[in-house]
Protein backbone atom coordinates (compact mmCIF):
# COMPACT_ATOMS: atom_id res chain seq x y z
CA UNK A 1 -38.85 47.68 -40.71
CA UNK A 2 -38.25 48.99 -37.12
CA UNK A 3 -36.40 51.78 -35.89
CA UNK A 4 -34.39 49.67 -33.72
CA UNK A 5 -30.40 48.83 -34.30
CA UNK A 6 -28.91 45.49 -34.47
CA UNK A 7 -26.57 44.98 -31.85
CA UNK A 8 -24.06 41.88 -32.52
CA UNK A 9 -23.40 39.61 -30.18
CA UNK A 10 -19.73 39.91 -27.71
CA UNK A 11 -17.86 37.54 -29.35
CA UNK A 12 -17.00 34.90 -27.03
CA UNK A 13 -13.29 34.52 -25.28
CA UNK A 14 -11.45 32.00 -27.52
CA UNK A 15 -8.92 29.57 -25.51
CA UNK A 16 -5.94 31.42 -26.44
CA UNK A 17 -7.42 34.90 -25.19
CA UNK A 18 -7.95 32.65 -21.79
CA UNK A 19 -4.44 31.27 -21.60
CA UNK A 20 -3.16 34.93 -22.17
CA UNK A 21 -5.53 36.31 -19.17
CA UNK A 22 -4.55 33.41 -17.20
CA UNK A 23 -0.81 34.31 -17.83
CA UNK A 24 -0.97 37.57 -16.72
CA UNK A 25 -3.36 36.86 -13.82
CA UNK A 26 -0.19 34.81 -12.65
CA UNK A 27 1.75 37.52 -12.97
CA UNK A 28 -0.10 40.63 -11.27
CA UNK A 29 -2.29 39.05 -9.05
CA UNK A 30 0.11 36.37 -7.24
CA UNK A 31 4.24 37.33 -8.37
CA UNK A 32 3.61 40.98 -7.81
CA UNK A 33 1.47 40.25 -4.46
CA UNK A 34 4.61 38.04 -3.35
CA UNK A 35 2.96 34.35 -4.01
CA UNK A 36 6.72 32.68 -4.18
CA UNK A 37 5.48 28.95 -4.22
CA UNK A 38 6.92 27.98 -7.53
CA UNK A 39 4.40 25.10 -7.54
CA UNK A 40 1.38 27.05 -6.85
CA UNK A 41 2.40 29.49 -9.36
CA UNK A 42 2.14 26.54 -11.90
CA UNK A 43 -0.67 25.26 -10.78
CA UNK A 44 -2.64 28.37 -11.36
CA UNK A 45 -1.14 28.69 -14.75
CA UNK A 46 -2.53 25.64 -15.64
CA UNK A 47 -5.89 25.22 -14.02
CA UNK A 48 -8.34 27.25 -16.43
CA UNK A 49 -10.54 28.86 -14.22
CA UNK A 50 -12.97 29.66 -16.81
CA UNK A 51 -13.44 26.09 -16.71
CA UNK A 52 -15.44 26.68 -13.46
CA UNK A 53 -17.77 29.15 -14.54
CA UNK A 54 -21.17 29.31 -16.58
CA UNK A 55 -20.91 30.51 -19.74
CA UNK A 56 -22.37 34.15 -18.27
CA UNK A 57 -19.48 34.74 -16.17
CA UNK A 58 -16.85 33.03 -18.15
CA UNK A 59 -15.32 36.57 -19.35
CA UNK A 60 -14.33 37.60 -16.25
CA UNK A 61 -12.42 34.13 -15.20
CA UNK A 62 -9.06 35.64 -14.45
CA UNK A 63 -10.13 39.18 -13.10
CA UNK A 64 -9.16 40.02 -9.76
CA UNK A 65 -12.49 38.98 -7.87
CA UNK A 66 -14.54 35.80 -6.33
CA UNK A 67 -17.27 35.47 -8.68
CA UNK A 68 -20.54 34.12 -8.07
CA UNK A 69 -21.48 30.49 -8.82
CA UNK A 70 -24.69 28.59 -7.98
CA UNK A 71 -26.79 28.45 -4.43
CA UNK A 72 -25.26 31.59 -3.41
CA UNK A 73 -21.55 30.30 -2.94
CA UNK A 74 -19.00 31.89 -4.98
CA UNK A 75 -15.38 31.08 -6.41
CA UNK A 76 -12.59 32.66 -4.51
CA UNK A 77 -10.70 35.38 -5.89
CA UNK A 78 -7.57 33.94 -7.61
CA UNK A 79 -5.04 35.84 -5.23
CA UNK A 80 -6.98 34.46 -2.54
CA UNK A 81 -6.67 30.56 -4.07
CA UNK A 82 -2.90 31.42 -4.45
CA UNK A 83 -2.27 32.32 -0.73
CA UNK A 84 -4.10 29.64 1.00
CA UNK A 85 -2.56 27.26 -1.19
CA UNK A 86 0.66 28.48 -0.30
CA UNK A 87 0.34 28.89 3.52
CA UNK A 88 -0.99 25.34 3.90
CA UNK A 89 2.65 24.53 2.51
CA UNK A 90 1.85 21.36 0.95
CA UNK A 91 4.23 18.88 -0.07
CA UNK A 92 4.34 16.36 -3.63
CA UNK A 93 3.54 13.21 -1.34
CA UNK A 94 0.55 14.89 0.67
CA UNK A 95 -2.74 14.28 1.54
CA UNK A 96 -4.94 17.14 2.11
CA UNK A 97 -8.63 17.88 2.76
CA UNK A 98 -10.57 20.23 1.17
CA UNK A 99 -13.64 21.47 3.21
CA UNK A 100 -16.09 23.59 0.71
CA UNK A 101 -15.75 21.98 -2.91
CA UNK A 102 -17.86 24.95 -4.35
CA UNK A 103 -17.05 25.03 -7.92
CA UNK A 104 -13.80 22.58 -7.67
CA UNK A 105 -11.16 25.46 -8.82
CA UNK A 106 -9.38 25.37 -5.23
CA UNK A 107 -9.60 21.64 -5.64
CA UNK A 108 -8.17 21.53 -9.16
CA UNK A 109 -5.21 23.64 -7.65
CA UNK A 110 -4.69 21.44 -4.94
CA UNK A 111 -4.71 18.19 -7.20
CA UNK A 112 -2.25 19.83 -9.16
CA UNK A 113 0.31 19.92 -6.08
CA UNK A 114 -0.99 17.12 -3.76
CA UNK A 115 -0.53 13.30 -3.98
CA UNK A 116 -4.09 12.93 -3.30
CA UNK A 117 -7.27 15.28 -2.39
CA UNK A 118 -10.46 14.44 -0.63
CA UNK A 119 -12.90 16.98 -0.88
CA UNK A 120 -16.19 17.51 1.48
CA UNK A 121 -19.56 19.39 0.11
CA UNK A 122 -22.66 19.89 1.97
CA UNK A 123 -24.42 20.98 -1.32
CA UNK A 124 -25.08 17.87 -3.48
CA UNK A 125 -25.55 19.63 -6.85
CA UNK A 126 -22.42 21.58 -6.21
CA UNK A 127 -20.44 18.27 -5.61
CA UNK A 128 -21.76 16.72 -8.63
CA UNK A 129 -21.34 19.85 -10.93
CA UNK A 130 -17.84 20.07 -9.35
CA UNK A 131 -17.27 16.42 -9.96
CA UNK A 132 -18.06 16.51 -13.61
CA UNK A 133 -15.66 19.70 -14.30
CA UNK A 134 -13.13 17.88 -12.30
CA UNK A 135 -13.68 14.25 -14.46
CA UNK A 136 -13.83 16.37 -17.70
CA UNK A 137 -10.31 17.82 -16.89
CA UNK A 138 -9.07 14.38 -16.39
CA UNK A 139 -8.15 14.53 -12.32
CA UNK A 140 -7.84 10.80 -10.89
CA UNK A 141 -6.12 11.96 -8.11
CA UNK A 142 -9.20 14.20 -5.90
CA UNK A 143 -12.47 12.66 -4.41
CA UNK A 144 -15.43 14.65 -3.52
CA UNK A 145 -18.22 13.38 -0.98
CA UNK A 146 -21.66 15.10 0.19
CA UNK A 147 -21.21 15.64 3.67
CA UNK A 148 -20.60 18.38 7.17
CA UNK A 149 -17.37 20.12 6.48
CA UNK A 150 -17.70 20.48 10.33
CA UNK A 151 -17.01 16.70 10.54
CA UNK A 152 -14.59 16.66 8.18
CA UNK A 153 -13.78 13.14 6.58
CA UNK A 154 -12.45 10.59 9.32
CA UNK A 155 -11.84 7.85 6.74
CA UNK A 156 -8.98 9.04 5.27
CA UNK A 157 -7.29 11.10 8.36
CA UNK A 158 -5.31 12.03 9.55
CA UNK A 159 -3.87 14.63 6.95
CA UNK A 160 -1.14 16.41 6.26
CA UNK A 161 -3.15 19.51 5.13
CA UNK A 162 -6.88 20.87 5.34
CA UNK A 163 -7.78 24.17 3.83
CA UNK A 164 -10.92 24.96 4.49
CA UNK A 165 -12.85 27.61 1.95
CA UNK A 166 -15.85 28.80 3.87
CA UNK A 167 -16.07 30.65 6.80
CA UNK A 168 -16.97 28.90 10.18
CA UNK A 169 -17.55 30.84 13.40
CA UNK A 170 -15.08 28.56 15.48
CA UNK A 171 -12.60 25.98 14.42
CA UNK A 172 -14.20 22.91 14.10
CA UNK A 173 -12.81 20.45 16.51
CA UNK A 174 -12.95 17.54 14.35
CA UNK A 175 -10.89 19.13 11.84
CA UNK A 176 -8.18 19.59 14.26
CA UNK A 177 -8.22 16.15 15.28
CA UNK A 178 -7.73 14.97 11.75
CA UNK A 179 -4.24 16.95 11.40
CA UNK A 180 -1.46 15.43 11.61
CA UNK A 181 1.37 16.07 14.33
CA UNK A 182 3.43 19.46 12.83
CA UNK A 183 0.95 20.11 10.11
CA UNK A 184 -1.36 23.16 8.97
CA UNK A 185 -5.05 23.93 8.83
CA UNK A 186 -5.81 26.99 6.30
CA UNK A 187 -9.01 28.40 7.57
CA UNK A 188 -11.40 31.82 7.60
CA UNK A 189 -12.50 32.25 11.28
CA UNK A 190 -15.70 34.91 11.85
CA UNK A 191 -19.22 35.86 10.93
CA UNK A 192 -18.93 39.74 9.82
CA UNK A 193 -15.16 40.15 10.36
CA UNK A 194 -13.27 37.35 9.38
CA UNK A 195 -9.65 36.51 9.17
CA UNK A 196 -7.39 33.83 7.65
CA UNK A 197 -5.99 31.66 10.50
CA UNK A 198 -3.10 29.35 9.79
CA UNK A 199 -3.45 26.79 12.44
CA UNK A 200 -0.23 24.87 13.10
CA UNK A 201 -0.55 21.05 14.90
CA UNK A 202 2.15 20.26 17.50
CA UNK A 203 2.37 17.75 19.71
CA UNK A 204 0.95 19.30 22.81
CA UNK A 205 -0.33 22.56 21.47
CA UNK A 206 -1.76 24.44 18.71
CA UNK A 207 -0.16 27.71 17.00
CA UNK A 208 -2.98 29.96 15.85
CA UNK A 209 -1.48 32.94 13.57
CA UNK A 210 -4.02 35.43 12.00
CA UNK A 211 -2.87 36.53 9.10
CA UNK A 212 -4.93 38.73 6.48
CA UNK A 213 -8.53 39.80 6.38
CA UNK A 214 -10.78 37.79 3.99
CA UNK A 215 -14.86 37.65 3.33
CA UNK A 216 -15.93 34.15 2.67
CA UNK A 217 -19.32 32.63 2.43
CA UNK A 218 -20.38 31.17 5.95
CA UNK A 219 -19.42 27.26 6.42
CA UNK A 220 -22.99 25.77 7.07
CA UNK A 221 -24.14 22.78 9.36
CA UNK A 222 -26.13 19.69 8.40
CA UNK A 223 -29.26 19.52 9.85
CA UNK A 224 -29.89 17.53 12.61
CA UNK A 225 -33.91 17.28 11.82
């Protein structure tokens, strides 16, 4: 025999201990922050989050952090999820884009409140991975491609939301393009410092309002070699 102790295993989170941390993520990370978006509020009491996650990190689905997910990207804090969702005001009959799949949570969220959402991903295991969560789940209603987020996804334009979940140094041109007339972008802006802009579409101008300070992965470019 050795002098060494037996130390049991953590017992894993069971789905009812999730719905319970979900449940009160709702309720102290977005109602006591001031997320008022009756629809987003449901549609981050749905989504399980843990869901997203390898099994390592699946403990800490509904704490109030981004958490780290594969190729250095990360899943945004929940609060965070909650406010862009919310800013982009989004409406049942909708079309939005998605720039940044990453693990498919913001996705889920926004397939829970849009008519239909077309996700871009420059990473191709990340889109599949995301894709299979997203099937498993049973969403018919999102589509995910491998592709620029700086080029956005012309096919399906124009639309009447993008949120875009990485942060770019500039706001990609194309993406303003494919906004409609009177519509909003949802986008970090900056390398080191970097804010949430909500970028409004008019006619003959665009509203830029900064609103909070954020720290998102950078929004990458394809190669061009």
């Amino acid at each position: 025999m050795t002098n060494s102790q037996f130390v049991p295993d953590k017992p894993k989170t069971t789905t009812d201990q999730f719905e319970v941390e979900r449940k009160q993520m709702v309720q102290t990370q977005l109602r006591d922050r001031r997320i008022q978006d009756q629809r987003v509020l449901a549609a981050m009491s749905k989504v399980p989050r843990h869901e997203f996650l390898d099994s390592w990190s699946q403990d800490l689905a509904y704490s109030d952090r981004p958490l780290p997910i594969d190729y250095q990207q990360t899943i945004s804090q929940p609060y965070i999820v909650a406010y862009m969702t919310e800013a982009a005001n989004i409406a049942p009959s909708d079309q939005v884009l998605e720039i940044g799949t990453g693990s498919g949570y913001q996705t889920a969220i926004l397939g829970e409140i849009a008519r239909q959402v077309y996700s871009v991903e420059i990473i191709p295991q990340l889109a599949k991975k995301a894709r299979d969560t997203l099937t498993h789940l049973g969403y018919k209603n999102i589509e995910i491609k491998i592709g620029d987020g700086y080029e956005g996804w012309a096919e399906h334009a124009p639309y009447d939301a993008i949120i875009v979940t990485a942060a770019p140094k500039y706001i990609p041109h194309a993406l303003i393009k494919q906004l409609k007339i009177n519509s909003k972008m949802v986008i970090p802006v900056g390398t080191w410092h970097q804010d949430i802009v909500v970028l409004t579409k008019k006619e003959n101008d665009i509203v830029i309002e900064k609103t909070i300070p954020v720290r998102f992965v950078p929004m990458t470019k394809k190669s061009c070699c």
